[in-house]
C-alpha atoms as a PDB file:
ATOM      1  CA  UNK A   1      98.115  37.089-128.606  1.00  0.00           C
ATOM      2  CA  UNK A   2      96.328  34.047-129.947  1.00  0.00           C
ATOM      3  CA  UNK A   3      93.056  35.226-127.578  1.00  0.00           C
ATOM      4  CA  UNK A   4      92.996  39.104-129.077  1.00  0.00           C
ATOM      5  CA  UNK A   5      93.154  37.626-132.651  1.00  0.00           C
ATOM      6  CA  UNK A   6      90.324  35.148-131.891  1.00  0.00           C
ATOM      7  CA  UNK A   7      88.240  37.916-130.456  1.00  0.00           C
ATOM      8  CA  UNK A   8      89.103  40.456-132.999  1.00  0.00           C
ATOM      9  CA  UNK A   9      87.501  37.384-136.030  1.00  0.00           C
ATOM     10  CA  UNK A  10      84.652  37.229-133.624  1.00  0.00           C
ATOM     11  CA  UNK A  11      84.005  40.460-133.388  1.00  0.00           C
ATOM     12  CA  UNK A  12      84.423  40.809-137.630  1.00  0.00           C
ATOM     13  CA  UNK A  13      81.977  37.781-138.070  1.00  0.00           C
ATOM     14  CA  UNK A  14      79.948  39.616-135.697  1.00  0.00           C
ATOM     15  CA  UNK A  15      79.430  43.084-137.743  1.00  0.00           C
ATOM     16  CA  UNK A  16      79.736  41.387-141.156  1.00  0.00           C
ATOM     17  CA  UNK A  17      76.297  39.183-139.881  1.00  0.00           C
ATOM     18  CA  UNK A  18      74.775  42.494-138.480  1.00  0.00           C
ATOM     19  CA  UNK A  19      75.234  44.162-141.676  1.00  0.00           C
ATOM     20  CA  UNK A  20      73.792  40.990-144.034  1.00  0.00           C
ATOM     21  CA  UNK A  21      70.695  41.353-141.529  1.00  0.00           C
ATOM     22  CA  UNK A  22      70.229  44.603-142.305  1.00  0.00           C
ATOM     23  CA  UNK A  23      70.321  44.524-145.764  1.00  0.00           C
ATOM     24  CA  UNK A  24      67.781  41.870-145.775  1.00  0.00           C
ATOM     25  CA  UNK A  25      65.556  44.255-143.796  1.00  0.00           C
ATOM     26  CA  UNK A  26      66.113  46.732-146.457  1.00  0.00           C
ATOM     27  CA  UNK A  27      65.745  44.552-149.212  1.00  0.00           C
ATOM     28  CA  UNK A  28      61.983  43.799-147.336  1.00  0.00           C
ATOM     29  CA  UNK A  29      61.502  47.158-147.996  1.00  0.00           C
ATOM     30  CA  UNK A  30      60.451  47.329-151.439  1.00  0.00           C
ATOM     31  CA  UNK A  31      60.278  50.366-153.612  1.00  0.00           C
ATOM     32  CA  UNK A  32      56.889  51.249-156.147  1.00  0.00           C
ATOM     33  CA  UNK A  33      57.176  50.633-159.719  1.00  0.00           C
ATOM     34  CA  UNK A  34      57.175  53.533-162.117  1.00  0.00           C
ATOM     35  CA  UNK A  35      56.482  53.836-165.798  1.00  0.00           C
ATOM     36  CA  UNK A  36      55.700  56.569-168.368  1.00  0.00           C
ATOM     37  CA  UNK A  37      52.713  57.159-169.793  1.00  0.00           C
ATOM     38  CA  UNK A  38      53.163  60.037-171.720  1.00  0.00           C
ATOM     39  CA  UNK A  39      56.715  62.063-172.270  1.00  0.00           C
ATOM     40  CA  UNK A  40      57.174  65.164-175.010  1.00  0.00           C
ATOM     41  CA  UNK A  41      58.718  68.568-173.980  1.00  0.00           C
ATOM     42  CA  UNK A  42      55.724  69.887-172.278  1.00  0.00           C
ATOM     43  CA  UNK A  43      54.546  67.430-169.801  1.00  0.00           C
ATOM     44  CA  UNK A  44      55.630  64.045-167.914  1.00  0.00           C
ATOM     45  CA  UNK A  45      52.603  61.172-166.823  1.00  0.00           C
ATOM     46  CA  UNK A  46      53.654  58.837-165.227  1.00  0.00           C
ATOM     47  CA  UNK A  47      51.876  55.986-163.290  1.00  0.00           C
ATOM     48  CA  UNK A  48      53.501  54.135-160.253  1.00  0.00           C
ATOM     49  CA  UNK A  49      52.397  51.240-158.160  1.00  0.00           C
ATOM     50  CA  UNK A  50      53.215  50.898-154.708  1.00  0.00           C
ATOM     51  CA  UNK A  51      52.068  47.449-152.687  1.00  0.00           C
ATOM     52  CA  UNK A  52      51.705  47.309-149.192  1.00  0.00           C
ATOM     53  CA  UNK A  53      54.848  47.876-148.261  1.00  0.00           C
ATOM     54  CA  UNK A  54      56.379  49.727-150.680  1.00  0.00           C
ATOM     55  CA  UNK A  55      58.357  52.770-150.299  1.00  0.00           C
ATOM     56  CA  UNK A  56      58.984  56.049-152.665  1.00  0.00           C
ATOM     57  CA  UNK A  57      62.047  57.766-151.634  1.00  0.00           C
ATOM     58  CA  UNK A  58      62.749  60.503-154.104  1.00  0.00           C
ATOM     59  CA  UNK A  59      63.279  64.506-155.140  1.00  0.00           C
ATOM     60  CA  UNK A  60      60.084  65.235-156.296  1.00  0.00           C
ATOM     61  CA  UNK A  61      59.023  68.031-158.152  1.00  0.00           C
ATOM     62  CA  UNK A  62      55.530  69.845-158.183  1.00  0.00           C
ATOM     63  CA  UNK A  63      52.323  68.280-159.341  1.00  0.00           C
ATOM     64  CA  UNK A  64      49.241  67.260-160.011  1.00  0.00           C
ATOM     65  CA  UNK A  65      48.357  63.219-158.909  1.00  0.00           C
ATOM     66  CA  UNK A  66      44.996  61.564-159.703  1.00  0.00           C
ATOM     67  CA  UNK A  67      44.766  58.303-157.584  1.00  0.00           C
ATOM     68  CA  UNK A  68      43.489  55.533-159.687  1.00  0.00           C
ATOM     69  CA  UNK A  69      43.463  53.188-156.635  1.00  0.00           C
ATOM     70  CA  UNK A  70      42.874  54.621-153.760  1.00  0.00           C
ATOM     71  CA  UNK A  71      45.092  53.647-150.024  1.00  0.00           C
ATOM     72  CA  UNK A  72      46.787  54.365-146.682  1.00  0.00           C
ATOM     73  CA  UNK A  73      50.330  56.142-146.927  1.00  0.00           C
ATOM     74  CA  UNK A  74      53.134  57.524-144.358  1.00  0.00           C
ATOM     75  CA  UNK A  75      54.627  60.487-145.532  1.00  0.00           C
ATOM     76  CA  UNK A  76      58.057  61.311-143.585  1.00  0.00           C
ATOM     77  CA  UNK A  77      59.550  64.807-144.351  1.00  0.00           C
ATOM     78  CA  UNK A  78      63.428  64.976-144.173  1.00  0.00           C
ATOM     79  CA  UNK A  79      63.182  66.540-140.340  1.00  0.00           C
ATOM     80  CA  UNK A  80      61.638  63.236-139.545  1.00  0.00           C
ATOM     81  CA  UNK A  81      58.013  64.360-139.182  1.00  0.00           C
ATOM     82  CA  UNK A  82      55.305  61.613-139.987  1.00  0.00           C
ATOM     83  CA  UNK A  83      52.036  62.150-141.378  1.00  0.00           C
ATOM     84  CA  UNK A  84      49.553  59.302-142.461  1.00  0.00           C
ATOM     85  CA  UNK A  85      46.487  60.375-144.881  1.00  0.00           C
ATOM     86  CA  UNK A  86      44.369  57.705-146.916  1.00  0.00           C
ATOM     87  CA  UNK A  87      43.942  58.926-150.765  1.00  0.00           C
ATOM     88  CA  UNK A  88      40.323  58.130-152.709  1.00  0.00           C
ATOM     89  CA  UNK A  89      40.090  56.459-155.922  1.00  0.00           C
ATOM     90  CA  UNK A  90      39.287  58.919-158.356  1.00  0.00           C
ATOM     91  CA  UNK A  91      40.442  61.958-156.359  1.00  0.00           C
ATOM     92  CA  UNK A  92      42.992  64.463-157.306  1.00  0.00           C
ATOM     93  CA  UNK A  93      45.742  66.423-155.343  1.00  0.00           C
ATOM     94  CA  UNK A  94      48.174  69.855-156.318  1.00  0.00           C
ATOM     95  CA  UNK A  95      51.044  68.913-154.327  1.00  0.00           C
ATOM     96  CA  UNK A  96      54.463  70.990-153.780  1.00  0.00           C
ATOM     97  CA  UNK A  97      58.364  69.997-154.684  1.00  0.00           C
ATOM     98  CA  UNK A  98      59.081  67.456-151.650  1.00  0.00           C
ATOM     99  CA  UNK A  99      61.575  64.553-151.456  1.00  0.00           C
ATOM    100  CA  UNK A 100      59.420  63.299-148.689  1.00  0.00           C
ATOM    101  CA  UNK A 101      59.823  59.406-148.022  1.00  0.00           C
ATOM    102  CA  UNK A 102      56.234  58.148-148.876  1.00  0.00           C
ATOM    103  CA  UNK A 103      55.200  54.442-147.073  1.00  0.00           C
ATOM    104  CA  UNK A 104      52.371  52.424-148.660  1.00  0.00           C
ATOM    105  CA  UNK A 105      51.045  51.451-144.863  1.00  0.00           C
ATOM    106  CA  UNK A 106      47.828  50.158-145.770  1.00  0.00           C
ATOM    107  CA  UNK A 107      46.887  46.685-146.896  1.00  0.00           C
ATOM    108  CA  UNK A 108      46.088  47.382-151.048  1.00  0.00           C
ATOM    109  CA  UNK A 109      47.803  48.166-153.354  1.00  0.00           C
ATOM    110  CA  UNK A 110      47.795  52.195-154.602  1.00  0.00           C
ATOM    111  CA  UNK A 111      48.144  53.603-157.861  1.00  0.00           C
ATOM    112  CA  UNK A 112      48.306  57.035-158.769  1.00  0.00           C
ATOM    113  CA  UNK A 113      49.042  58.952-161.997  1.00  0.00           C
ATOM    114  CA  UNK A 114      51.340  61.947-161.795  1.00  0.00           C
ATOM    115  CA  UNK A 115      51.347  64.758-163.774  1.00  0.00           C
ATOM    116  CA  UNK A 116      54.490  67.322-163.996  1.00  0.00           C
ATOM    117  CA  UNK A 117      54.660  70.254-166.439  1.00  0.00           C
ATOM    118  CA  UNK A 118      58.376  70.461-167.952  1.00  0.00           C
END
């Protein structure tokens, strides 16, 4: 009886280090850093920051981007498709609605300003 509760502990101090390892490895994945330019009932401009790194994961909804610093990024779409494409500085890109998980892969950081029409 003594054995099976000894094993079962192991076993719990087991998944409960498995589980603080991968948080860290989330917490290595950082996420970009987003702030408002411009917000009235029209329009939304935003500008986010993403280091190498850094990771976008949200619903977003159609617009137009202008990249200020140009980069590398992984896009993965929700049926797990990956695409890589570097963005320009000073180019500028329609894009659809997505909620697309977007990966700063290459070694700069990238900025971009987003516009979205209310």
């Amino acid at each position: 009886m003594q054995a099976r509760i000894a094993s079962a502990v192991i076993v719990a101090i087991g998944l409960a280090f498995a589980g603080g390892v991968h948080a860290q490895d989330k917490a290595k994945e950082s996420a970009s850093v987003t702030k408002v330019l411009l917000e009235n009932d029209k329009v939304r401009v935003t500008e986010s920051t993403f280091k190498p790194g850094d990771v976008s994961r949200a619903d977003r909804k159609t617009r137009t981007n202008y990249i200020v610093k140009g980069g590398t990024l992984e896009r993965t779409s929700k049926d797990g498709k990956k695409a890589v494409y570097e963005r320009k500085q000073g180019s500028a890109h329609y894009l659809q609605a997505d909620s697309d998980v977007v990966k700063n892969i290459g070694k700069t950081t990238f900025v971009v300003v987003t516009v979205v029409q209310k």
